[in-house]
PDB file of N, CA and C in Angstrom:
ATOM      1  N   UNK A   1       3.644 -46.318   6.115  1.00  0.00           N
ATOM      2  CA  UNK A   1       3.727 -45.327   5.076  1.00  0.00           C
ATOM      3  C   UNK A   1       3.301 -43.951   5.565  1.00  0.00           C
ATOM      4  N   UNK A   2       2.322 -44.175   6.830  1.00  0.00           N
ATOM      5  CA  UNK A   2       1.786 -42.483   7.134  1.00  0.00           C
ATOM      6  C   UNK A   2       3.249 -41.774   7.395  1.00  0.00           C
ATOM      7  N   UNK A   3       3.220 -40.281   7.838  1.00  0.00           N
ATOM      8  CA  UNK A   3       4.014 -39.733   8.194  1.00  0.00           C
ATOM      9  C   UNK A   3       5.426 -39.615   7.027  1.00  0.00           C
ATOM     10  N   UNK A   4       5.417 -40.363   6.315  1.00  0.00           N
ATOM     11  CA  UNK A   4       6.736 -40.300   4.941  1.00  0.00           C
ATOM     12  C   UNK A   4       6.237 -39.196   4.137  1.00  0.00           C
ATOM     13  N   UNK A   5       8.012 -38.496   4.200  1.00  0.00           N
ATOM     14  CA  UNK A   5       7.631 -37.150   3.124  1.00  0.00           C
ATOM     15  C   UNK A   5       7.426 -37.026   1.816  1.00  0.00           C
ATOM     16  N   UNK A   6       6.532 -36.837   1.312  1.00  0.00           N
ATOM     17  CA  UNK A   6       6.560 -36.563   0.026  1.00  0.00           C
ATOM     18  C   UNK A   6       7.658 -35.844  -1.280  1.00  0.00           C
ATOM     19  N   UNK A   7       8.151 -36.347  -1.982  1.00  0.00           N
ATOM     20  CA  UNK A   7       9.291 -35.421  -2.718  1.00  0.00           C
ATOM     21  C   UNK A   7       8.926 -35.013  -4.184  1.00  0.00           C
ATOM     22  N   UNK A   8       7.915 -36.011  -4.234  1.00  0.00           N
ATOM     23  CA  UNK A   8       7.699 -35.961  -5.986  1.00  0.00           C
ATOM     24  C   UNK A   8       5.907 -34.525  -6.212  1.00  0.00           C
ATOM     25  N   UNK A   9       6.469 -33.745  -6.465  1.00  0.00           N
ATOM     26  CA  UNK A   9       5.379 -32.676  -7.042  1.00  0.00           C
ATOM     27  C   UNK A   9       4.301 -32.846  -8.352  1.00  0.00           C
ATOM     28  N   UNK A  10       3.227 -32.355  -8.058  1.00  0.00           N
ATOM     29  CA  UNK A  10       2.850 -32.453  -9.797  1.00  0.00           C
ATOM     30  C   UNK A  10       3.670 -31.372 -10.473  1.00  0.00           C
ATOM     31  N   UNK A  11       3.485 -31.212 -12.408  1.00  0.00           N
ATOM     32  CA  UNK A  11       4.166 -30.341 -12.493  1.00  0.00           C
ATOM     33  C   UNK A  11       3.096 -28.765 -12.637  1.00  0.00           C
ATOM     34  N   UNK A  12       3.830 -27.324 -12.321  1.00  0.00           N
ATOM     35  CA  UNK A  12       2.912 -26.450 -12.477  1.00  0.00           C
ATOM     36  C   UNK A  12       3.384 -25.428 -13.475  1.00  0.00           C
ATOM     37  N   UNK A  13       2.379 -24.804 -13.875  1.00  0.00           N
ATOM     38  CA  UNK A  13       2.564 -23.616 -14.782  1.00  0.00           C
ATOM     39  C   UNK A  13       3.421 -22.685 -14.888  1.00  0.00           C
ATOM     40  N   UNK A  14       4.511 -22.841 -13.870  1.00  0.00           N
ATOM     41  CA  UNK A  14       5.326 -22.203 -13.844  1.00  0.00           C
ATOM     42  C   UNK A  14       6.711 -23.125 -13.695  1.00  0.00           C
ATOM     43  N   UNK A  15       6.892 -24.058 -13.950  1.00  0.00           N
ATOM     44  CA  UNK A  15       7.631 -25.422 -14.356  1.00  0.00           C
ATOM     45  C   UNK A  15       8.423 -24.625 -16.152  1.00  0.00           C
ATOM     46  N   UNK A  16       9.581 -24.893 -15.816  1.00  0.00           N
ATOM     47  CA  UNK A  16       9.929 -24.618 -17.402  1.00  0.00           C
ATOM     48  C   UNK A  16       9.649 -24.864 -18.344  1.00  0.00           C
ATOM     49  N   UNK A  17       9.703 -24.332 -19.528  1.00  0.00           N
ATOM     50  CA  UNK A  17       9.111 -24.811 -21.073  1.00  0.00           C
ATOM     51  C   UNK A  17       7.236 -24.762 -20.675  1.00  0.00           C
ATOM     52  N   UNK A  18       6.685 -24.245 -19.914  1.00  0.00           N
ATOM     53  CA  UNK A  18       5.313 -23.809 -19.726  1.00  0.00           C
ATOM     54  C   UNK A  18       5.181 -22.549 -21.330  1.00  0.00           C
ATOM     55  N   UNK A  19       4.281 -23.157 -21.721  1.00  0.00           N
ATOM     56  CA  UNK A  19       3.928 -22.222 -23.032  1.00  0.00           C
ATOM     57  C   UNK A  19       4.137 -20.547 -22.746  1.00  0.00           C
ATOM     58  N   UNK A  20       4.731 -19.683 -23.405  1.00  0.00           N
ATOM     59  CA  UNK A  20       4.677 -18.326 -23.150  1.00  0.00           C
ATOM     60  C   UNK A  20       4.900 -18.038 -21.897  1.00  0.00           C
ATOM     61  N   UNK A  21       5.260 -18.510 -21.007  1.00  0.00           N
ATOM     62  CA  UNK A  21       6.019 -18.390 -19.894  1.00  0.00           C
ATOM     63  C   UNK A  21       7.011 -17.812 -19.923  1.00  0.00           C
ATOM     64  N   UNK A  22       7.385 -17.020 -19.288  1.00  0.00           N
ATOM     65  CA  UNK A  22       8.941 -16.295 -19.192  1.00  0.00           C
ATOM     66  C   UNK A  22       9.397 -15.590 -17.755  1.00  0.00           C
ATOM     67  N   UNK A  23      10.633 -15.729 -17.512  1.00  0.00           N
ATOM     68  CA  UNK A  23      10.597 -15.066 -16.408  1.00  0.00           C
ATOM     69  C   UNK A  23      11.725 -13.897 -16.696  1.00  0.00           C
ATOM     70  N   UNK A  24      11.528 -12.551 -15.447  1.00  0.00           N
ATOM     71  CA  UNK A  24      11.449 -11.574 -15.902  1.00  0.00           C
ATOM     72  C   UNK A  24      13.287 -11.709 -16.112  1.00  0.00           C
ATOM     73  N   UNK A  25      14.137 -11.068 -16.448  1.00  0.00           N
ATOM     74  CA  UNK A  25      15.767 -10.850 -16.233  1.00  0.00           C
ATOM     75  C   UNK A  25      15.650  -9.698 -15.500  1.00  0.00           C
ATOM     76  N   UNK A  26      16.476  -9.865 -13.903  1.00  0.00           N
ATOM     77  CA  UNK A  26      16.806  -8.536 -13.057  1.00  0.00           C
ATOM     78  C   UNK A  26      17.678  -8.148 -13.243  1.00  0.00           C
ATOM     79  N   UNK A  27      18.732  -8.989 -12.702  1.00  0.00           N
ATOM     80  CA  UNK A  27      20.147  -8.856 -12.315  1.00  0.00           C
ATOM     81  C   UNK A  27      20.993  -8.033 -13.187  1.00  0.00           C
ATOM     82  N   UNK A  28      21.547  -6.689 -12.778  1.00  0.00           N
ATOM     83  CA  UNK A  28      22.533  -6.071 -13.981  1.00  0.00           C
ATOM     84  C   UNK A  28      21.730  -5.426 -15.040  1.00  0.00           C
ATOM     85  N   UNK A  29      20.293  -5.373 -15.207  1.00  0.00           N
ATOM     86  CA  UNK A  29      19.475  -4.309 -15.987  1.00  0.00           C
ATOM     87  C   UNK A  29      18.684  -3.419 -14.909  1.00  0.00           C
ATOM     88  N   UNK A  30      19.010  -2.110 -15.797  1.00  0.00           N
ATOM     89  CA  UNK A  30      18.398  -1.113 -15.473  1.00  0.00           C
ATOM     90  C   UNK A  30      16.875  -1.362 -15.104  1.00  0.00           C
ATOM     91  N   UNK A  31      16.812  -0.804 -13.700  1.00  0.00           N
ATOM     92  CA  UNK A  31      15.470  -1.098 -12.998  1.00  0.00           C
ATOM     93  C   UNK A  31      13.929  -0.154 -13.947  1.00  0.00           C
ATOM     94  N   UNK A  32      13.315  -1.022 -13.810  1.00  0.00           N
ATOM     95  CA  UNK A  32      11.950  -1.144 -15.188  1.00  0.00           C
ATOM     96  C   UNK A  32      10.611  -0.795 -13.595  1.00  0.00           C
ATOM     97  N   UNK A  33      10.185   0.120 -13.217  1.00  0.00           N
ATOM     98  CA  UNK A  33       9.104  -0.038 -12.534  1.00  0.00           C
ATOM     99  C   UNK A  33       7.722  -0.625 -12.802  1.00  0.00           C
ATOM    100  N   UNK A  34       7.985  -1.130 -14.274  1.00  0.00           N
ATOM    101  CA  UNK A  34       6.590  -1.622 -15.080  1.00  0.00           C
ATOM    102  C   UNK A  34       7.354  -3.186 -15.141  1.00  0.00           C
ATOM    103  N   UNK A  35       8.095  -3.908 -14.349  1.00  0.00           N
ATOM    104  CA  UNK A  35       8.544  -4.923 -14.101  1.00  0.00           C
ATOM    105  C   UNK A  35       9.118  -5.532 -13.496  1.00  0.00           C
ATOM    106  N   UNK A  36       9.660  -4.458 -12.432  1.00  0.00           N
ATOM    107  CA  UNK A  36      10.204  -4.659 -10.820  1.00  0.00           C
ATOM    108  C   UNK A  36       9.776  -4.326  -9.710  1.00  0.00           C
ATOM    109  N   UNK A  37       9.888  -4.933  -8.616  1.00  0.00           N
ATOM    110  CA  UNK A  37       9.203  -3.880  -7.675  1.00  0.00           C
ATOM    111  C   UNK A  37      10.863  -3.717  -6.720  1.00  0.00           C
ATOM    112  N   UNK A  38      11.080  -2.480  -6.361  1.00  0.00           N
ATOM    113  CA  UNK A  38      12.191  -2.225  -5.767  1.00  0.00           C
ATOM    114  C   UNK A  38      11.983  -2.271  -3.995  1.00  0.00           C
ATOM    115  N   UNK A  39      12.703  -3.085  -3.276  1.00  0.00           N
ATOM    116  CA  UNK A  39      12.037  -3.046  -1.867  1.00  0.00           C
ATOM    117  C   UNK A  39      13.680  -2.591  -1.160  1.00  0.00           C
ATOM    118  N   UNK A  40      14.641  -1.980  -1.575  1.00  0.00           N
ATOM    119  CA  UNK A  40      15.883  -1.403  -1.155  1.00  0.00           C
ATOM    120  C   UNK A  40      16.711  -0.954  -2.295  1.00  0.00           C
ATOM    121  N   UNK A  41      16.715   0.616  -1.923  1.00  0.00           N
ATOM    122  CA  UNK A  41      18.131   1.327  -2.537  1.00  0.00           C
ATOM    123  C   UNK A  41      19.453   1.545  -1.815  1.00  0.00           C
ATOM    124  N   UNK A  42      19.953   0.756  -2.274  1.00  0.00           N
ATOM    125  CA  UNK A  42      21.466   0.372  -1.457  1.00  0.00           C
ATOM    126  C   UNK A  42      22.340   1.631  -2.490  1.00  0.00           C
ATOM    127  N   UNK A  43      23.692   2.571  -1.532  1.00  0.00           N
ATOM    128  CA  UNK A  43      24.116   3.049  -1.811  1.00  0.00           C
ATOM    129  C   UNK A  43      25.227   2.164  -2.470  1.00  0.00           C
ATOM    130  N   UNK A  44      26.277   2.830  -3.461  1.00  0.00           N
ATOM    131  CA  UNK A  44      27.435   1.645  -3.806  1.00  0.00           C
ATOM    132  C   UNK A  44      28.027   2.537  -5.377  1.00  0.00           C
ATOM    133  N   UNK A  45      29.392   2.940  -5.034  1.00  0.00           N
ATOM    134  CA  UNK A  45      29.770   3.208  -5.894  1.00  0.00           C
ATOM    135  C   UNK A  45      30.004   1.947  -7.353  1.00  0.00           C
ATOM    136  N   UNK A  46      29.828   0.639  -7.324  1.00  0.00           N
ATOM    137  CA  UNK A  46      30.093  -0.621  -7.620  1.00  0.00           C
ATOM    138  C   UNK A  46      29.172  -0.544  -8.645  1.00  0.00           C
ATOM    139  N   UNK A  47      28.269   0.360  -8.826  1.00  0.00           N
ATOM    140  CA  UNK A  47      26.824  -0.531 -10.116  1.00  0.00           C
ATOM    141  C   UNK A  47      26.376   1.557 -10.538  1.00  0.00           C
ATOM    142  N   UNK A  48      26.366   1.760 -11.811  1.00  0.00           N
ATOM    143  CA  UNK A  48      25.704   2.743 -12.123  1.00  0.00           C
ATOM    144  C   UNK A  48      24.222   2.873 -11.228  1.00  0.00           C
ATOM    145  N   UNK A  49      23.816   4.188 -10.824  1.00  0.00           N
ATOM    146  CA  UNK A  49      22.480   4.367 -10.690  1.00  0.00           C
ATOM    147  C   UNK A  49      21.790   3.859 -11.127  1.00  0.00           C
ATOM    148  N   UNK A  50      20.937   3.123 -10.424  1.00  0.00           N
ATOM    149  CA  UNK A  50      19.192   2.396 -10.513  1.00  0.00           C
ATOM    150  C   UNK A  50      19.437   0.751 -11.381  1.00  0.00           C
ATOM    151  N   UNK A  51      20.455   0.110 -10.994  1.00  0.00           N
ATOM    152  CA  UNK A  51      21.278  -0.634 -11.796  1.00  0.00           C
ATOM    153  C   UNK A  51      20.848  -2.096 -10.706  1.00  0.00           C
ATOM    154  N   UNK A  52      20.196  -3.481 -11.231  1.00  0.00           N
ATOM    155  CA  UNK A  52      19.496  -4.104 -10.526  1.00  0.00           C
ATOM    156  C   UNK A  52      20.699  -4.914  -9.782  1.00  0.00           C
ATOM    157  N   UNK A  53      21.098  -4.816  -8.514  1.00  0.00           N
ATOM    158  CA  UNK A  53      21.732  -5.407  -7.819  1.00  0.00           C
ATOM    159  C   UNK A  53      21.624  -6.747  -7.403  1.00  0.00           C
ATOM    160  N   UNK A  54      20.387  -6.745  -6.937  1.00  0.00           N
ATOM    161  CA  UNK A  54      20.097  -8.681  -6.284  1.00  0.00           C
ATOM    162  C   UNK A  54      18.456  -8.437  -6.530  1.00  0.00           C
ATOM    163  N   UNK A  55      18.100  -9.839  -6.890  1.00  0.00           N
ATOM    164  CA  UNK A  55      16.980 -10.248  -6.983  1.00  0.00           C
ATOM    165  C   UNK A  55      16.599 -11.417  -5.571  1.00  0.00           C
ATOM    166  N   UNK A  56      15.241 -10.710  -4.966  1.00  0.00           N
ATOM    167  CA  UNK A  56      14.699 -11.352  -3.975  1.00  0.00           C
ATOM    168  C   UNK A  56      13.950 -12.256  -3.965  1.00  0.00           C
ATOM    169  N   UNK A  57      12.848 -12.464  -5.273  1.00  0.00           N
ATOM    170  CA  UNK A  57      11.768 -12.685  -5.777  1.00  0.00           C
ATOM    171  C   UNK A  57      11.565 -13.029  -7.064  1.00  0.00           C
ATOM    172  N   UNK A  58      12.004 -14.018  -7.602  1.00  0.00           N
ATOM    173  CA  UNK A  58      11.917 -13.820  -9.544  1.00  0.00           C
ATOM    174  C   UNK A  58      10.439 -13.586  -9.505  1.00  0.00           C
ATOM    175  N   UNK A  59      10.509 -12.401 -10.857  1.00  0.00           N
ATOM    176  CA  UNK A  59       8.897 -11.718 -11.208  1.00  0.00           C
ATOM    177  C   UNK A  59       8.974 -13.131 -12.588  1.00  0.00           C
ATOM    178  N   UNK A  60       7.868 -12.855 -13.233  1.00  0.00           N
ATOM    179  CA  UNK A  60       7.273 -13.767 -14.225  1.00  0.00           C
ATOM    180  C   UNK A  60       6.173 -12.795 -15.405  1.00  0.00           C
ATOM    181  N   UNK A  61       6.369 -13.431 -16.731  1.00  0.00           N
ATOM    182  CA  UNK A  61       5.152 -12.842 -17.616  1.00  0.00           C
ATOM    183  C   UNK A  61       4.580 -13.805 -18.378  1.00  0.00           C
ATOM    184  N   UNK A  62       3.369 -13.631 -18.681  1.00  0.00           N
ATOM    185  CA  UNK A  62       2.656 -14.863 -19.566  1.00  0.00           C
ATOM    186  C   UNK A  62       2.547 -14.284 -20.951  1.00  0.00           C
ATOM    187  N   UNK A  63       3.090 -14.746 -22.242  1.00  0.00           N
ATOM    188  CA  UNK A  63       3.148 -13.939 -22.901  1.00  0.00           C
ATOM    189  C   UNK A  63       2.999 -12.333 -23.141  1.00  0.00           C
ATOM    190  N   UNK A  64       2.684 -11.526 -22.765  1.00  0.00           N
ATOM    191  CA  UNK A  64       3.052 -10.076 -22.816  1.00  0.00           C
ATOM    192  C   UNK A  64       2.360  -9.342 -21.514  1.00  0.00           C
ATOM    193  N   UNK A  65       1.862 -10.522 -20.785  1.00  0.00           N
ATOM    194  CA  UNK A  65       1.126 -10.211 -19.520  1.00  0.00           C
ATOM    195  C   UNK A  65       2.060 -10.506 -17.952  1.00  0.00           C
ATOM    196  N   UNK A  66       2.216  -9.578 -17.327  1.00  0.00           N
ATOM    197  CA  UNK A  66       3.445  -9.622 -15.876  1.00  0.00           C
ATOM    198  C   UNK A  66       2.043 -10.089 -15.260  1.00  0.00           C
ATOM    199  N   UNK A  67       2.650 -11.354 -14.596  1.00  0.00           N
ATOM    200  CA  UNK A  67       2.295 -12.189 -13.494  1.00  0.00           C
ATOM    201  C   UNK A  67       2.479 -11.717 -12.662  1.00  0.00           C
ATOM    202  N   UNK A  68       3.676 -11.534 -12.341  1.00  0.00           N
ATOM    203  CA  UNK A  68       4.438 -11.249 -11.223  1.00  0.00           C
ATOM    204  C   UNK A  68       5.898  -9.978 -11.036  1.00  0.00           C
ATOM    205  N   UNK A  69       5.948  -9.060 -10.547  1.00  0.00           N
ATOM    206  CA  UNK A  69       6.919  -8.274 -10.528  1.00  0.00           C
ATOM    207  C   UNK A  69       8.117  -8.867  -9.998  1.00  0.00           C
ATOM    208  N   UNK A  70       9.272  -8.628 -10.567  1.00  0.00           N
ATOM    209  CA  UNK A  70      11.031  -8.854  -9.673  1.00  0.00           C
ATOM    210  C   UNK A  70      10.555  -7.948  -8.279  1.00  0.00           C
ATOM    211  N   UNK A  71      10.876  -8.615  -7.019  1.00  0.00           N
ATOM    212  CA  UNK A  71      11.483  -7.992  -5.999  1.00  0.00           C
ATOM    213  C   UNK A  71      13.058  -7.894  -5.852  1.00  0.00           C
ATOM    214  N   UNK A  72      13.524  -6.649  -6.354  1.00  0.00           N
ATOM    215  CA  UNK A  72      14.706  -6.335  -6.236  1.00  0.00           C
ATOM    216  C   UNK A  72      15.606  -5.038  -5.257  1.00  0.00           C
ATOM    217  N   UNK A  73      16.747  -5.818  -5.257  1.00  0.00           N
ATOM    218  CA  UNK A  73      17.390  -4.343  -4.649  1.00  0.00           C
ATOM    219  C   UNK A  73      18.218  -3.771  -6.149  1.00  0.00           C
ATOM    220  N   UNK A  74      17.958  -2.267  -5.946  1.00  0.00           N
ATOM    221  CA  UNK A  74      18.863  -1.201  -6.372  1.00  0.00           C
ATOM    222  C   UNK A  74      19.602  -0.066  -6.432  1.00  0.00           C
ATOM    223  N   UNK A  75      20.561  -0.345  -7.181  1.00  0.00           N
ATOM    224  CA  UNK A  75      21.873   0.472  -6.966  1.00  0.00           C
ATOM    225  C   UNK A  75      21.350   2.032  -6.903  1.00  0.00           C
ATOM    226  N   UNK A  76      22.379   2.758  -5.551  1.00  0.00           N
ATOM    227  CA  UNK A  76      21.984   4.227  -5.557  1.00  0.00           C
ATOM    228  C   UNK A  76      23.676   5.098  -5.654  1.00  0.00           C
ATOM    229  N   UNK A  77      23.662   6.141  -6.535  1.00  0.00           N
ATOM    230  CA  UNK A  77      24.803   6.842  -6.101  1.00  0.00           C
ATOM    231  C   UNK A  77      24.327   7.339  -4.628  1.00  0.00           C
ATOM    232  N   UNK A  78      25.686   6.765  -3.737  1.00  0.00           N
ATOM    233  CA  UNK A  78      25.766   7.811  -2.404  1.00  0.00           C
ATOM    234  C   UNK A  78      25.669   9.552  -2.830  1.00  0.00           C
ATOM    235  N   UNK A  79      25.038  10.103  -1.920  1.00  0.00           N
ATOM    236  CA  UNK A  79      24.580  11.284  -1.466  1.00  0.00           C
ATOM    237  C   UNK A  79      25.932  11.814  -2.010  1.00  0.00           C
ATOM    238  N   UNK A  80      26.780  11.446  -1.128  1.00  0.00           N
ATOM    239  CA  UNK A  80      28.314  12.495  -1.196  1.00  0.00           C
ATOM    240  C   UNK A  80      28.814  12.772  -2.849  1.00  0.00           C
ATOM    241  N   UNK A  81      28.276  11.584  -3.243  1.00  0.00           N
ATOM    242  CA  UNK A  81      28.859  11.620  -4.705  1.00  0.00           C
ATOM    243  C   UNK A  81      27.879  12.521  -5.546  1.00  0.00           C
ATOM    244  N   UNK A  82      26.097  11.936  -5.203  1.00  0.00           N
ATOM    245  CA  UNK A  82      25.657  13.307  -6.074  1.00  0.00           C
ATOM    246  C   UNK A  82      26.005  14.175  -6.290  1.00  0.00           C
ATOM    247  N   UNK A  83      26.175  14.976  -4.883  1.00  0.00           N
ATOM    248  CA  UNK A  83      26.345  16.266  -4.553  1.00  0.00           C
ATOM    249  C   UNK A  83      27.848  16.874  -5.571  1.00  0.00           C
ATOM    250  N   UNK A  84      29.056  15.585  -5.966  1.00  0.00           N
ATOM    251  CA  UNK A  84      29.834  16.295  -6.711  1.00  0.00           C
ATOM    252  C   UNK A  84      30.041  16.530  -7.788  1.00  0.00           C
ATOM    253  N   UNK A  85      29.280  15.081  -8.385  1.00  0.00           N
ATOM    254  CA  UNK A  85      28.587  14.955  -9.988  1.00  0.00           C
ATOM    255  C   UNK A  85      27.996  17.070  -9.891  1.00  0.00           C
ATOM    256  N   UNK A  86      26.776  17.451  -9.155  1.00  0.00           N
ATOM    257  CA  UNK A  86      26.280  18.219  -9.144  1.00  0.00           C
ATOM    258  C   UNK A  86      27.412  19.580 -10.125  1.00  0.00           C
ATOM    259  N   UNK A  87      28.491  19.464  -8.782  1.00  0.00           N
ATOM    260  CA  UNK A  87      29.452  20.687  -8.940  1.00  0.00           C
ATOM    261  C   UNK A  87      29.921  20.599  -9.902  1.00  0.00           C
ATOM    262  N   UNK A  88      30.644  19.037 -10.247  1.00  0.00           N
ATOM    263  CA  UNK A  88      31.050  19.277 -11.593  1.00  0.00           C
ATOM    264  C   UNK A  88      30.364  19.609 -13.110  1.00  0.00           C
ATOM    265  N   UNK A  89      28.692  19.699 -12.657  1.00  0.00           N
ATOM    266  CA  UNK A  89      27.950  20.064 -13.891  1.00  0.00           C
ATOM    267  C   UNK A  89      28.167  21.471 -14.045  1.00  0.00           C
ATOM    268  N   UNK A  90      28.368  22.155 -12.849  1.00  0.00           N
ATOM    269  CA  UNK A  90      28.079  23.725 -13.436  1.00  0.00           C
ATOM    270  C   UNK A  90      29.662  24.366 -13.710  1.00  0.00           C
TER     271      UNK A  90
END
């Protein structure tokens, strides 16, 4: 029996249906710095500005308390494009 892997876990607090547990939604919402942490701004005409691209990390909250922040990437207008948004404002 030594050396046989173990498969079966206890269950933990972060196991689904855990009371007031929730985990955070990234993907496709507007990036929340009071609930994400952003670790890449990828350029991409594909997703409005600051627009949550991929999640690295699911964040977590315990009823109204963040456990844990999303590590996410998010969407950036390329430079070239600011700059024409810009022109076309004035």
């Amino acid at each position: 029996m030594g050396g046989r892997y173990c498969t079966h876990r206890a269950p933990t607090a972060f196991d689904s249906g855990a009371e007031g547990l929730s985990e955070i939604n990234a993907v496709g919402e507007q990036f929340d710095p009071e609930l994400h942490h952003a670790v890449v701004r990828e350029e991409t005409t594909e997703q409005s500005d600051n627009t949550i691209i991929a999640e690295m990390q699911k964040g977590y909250k315990l009823h109204d308390r963040l456990l844990r922040p999303s590590t996410v990437r998010v969407a950036a207008v390329p430079s070239d494009k600011k700059s024409l948004n810009r022109r076309e404002d004035h």
